[in-house]
PDB file of N, CA and C in Angstrom:
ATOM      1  N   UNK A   1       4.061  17.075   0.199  1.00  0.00           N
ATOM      2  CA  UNK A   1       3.374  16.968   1.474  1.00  0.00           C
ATOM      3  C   UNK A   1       4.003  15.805   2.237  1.00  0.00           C
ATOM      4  N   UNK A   2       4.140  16.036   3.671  1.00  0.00           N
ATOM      5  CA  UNK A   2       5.113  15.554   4.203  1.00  0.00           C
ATOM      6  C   UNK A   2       3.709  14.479   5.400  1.00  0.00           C
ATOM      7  N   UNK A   3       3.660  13.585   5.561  1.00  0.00           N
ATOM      8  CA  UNK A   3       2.691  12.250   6.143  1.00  0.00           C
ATOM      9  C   UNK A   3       3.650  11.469   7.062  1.00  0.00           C
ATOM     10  N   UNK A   4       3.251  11.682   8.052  1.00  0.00           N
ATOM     11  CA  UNK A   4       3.662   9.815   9.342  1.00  0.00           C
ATOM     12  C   UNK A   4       3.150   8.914   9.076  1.00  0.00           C
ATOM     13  N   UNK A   5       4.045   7.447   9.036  1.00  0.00           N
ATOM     14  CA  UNK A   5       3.269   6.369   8.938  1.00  0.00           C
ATOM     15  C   UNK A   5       2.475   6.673  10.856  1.00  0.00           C
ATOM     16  N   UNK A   6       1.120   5.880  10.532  1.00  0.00           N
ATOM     17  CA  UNK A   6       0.850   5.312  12.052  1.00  0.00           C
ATOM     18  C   UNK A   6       0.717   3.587  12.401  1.00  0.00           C
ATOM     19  N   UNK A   7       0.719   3.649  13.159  1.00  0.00           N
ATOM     20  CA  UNK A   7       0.520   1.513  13.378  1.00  0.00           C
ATOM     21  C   UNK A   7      -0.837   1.285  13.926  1.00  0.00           C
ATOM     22  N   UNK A   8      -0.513   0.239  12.601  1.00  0.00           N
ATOM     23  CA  UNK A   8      -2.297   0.122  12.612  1.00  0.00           C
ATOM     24  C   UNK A   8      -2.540  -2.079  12.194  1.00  0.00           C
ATOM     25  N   UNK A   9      -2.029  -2.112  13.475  1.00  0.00           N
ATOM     26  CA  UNK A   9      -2.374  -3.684  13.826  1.00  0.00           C
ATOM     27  C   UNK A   9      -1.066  -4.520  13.780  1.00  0.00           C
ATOM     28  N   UNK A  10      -0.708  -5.068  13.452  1.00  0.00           N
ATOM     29  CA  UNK A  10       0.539  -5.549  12.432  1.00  0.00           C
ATOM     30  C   UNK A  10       1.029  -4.940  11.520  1.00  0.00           C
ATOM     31  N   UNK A  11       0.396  -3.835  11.050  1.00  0.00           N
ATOM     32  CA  UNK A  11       1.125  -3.184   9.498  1.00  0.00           C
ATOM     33  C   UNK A  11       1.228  -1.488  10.070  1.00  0.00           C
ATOM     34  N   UNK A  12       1.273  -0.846   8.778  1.00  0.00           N
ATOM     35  CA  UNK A  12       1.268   0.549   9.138  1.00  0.00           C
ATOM     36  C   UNK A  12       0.545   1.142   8.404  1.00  0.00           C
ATOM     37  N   UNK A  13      -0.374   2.691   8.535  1.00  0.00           N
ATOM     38  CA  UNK A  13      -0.864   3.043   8.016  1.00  0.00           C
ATOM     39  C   UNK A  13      -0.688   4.504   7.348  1.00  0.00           C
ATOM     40  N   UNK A  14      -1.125   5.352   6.105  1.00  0.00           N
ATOM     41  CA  UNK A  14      -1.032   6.486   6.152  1.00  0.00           C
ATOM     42  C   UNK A  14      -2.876   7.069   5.571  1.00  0.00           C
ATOM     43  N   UNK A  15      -2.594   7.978   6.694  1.00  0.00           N
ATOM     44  CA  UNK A  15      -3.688   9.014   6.307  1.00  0.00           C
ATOM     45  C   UNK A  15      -3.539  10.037   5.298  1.00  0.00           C
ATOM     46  N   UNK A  16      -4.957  10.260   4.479  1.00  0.00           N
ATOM     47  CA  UNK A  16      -5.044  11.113   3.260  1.00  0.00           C
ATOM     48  C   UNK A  16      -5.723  12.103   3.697  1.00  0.00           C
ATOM     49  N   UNK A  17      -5.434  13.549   3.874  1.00  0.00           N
ATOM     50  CA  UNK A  17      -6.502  14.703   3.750  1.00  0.00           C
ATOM     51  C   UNK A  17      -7.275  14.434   2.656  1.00  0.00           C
ATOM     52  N   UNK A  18      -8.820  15.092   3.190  1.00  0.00           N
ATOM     53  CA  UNK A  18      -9.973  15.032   2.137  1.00  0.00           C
ATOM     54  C   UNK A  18      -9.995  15.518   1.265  1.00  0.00           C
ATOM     55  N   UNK A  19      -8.481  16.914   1.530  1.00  0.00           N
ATOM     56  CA  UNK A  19      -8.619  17.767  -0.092  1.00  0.00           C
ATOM     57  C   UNK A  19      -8.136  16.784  -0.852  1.00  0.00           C
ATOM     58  N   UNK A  20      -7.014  16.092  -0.620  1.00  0.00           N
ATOM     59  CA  UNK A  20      -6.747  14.812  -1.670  1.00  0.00           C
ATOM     60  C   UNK A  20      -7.723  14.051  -2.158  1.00  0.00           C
ATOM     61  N   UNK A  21      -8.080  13.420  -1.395  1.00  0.00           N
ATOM     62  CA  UNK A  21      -9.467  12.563  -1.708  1.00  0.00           C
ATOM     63  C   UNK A  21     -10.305  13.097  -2.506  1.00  0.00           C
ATOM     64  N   UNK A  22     -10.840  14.582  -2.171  1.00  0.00           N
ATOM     65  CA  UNK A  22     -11.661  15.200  -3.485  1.00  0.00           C
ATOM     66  C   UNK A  22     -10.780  15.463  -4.894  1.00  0.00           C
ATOM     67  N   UNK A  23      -9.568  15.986  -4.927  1.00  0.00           N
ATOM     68  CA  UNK A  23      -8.728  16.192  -5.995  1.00  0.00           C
ATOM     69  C   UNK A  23      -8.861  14.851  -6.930  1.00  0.00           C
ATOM     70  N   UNK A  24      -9.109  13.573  -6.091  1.00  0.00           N
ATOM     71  CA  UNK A  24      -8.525  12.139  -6.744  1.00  0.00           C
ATOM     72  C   UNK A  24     -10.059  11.795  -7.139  1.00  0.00           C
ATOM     73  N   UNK A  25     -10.882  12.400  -6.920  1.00  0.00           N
ATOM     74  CA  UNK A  25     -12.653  12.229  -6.918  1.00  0.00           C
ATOM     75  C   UNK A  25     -12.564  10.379  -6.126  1.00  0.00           C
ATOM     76  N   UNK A  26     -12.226  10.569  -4.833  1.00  0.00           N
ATOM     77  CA  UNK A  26     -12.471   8.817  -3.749  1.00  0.00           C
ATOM     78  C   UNK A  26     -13.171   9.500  -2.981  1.00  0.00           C
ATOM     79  N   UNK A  27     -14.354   8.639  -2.794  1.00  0.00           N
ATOM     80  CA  UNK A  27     -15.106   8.502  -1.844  1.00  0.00           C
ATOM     81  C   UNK A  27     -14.501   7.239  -0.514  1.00  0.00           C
ATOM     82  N   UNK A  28     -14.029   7.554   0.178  1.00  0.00           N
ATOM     83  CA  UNK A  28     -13.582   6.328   1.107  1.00  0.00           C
ATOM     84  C   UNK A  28     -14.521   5.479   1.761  1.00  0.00           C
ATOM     85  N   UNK A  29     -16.082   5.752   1.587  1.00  0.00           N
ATOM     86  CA  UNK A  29     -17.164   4.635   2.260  1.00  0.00           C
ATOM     87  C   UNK A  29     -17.017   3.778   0.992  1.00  0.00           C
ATOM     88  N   UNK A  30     -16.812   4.083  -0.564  1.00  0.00           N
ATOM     89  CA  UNK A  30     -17.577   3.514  -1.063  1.00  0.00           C
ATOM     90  C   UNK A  30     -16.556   3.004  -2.272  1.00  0.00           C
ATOM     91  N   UNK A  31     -15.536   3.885  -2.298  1.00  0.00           N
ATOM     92  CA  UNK A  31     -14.680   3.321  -3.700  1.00  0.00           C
ATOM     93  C   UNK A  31     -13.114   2.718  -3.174  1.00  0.00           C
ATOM     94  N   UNK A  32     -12.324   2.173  -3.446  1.00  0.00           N
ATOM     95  CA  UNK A  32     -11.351   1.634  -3.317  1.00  0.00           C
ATOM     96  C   UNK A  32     -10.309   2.229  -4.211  1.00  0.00           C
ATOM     97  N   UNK A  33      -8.516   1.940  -3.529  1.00  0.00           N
ATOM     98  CA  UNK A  33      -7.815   2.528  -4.472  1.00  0.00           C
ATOM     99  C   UNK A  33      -6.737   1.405  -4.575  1.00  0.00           C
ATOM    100  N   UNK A  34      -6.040   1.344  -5.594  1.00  0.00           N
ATOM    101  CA  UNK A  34      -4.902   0.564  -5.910  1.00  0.00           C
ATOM    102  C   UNK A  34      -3.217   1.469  -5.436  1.00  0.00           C
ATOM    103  N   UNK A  35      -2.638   0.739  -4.996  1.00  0.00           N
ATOM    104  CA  UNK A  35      -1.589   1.112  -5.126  1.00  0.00           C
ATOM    105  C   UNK A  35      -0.493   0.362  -5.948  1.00  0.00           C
ATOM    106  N   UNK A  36       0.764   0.977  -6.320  1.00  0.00           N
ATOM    107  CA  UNK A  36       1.849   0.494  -6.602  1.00  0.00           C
ATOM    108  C   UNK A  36       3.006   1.171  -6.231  1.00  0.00           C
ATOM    109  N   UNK A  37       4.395   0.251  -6.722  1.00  0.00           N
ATOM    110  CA  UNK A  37       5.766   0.731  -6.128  1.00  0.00           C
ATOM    111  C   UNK A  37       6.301   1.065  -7.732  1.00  0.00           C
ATOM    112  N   UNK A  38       6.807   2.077  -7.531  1.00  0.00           N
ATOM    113  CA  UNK A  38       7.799   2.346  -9.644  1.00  0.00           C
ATOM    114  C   UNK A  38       8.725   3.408  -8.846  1.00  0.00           C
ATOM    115  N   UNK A  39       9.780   2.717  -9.276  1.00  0.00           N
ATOM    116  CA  UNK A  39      11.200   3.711  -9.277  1.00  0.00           C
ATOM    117  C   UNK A  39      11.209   4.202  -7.624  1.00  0.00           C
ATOM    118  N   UNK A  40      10.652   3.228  -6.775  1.00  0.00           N
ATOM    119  CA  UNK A  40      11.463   3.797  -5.512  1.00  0.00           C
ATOM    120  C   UNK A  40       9.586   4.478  -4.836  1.00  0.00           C
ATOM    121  N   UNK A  41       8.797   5.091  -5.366  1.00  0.00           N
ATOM    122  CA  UNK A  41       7.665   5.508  -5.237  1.00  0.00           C
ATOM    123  C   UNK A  41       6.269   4.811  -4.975  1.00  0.00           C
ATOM    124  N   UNK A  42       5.306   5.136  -4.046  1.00  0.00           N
ATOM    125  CA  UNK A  42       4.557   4.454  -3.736  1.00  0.00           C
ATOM    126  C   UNK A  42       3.762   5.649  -4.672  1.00  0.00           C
ATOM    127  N   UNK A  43       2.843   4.847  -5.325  1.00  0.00           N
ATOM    128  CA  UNK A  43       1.579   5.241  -6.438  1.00  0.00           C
ATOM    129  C   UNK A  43       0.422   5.110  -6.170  1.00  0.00           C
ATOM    130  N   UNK A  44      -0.476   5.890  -5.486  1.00  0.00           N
ATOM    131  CA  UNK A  44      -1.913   5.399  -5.421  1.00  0.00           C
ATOM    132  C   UNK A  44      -2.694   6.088  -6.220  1.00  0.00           C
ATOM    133  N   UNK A  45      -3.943   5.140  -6.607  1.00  0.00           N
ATOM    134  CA  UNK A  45      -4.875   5.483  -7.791  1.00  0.00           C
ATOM    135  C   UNK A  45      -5.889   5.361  -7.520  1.00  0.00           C
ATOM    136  N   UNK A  46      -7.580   5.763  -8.133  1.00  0.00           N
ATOM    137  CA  UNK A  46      -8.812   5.472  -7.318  1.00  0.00           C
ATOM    138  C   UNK A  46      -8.950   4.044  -8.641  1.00  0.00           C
ATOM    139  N   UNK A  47      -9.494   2.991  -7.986  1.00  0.00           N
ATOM    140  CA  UNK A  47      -9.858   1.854  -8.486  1.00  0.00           C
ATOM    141  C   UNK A  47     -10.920   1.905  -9.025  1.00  0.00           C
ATOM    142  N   UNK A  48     -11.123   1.231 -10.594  1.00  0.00           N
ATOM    143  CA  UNK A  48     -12.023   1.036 -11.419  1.00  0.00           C
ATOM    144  C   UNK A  48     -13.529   0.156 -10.132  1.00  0.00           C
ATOM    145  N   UNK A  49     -13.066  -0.443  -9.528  1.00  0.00           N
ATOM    146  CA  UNK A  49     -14.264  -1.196  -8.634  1.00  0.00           C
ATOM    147  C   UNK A  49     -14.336  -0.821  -7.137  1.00  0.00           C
ATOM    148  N   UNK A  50     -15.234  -1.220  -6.643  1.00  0.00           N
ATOM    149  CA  UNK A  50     -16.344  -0.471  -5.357  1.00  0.00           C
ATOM    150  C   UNK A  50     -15.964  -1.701  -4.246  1.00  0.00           C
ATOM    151  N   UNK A  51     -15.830  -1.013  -3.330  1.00  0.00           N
ATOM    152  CA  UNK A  51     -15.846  -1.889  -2.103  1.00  0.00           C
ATOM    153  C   UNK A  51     -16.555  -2.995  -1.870  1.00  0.00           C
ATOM    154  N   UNK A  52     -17.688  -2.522  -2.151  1.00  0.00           N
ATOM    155  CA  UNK A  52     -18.500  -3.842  -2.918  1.00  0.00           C
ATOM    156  C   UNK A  52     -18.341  -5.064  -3.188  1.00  0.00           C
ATOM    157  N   UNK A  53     -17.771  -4.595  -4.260  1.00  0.00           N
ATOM    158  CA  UNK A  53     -17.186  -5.471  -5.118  1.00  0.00           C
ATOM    159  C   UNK A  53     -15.926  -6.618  -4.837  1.00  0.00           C
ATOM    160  N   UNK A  54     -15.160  -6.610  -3.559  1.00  0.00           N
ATOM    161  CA  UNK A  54     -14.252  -7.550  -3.097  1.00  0.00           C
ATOM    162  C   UNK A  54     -15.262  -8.440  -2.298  1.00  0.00           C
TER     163      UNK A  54
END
């Protein structure tokens, strides 16, 4: 699946369709995700902790 960054203040952003979001079980009001970089690849994951929680 092919995504535009957009600009979003100083940085950039990318948007997730919700089918993703349900596939990954994230709630975006309420859970948070981690990312990382390996071998060239950006990795995102749903985070053990809650928005909350920062």
């Amino acid at each position: 699946m092919y995504r535009k960054l957009i600009r979003n203040g100083n940085g950039w952003a990318i948007t997730v369709n919700k089918t993703i979001l349900e596939l990954l079980k994230v709630n975006p009001e309420t859970d948070l995700v981690e990312y990382t970089v390996e071998a060239g690849k950006l990795i995102i994951t749903k985070s053990d902790k809650k928005r909350d929680e920062i």
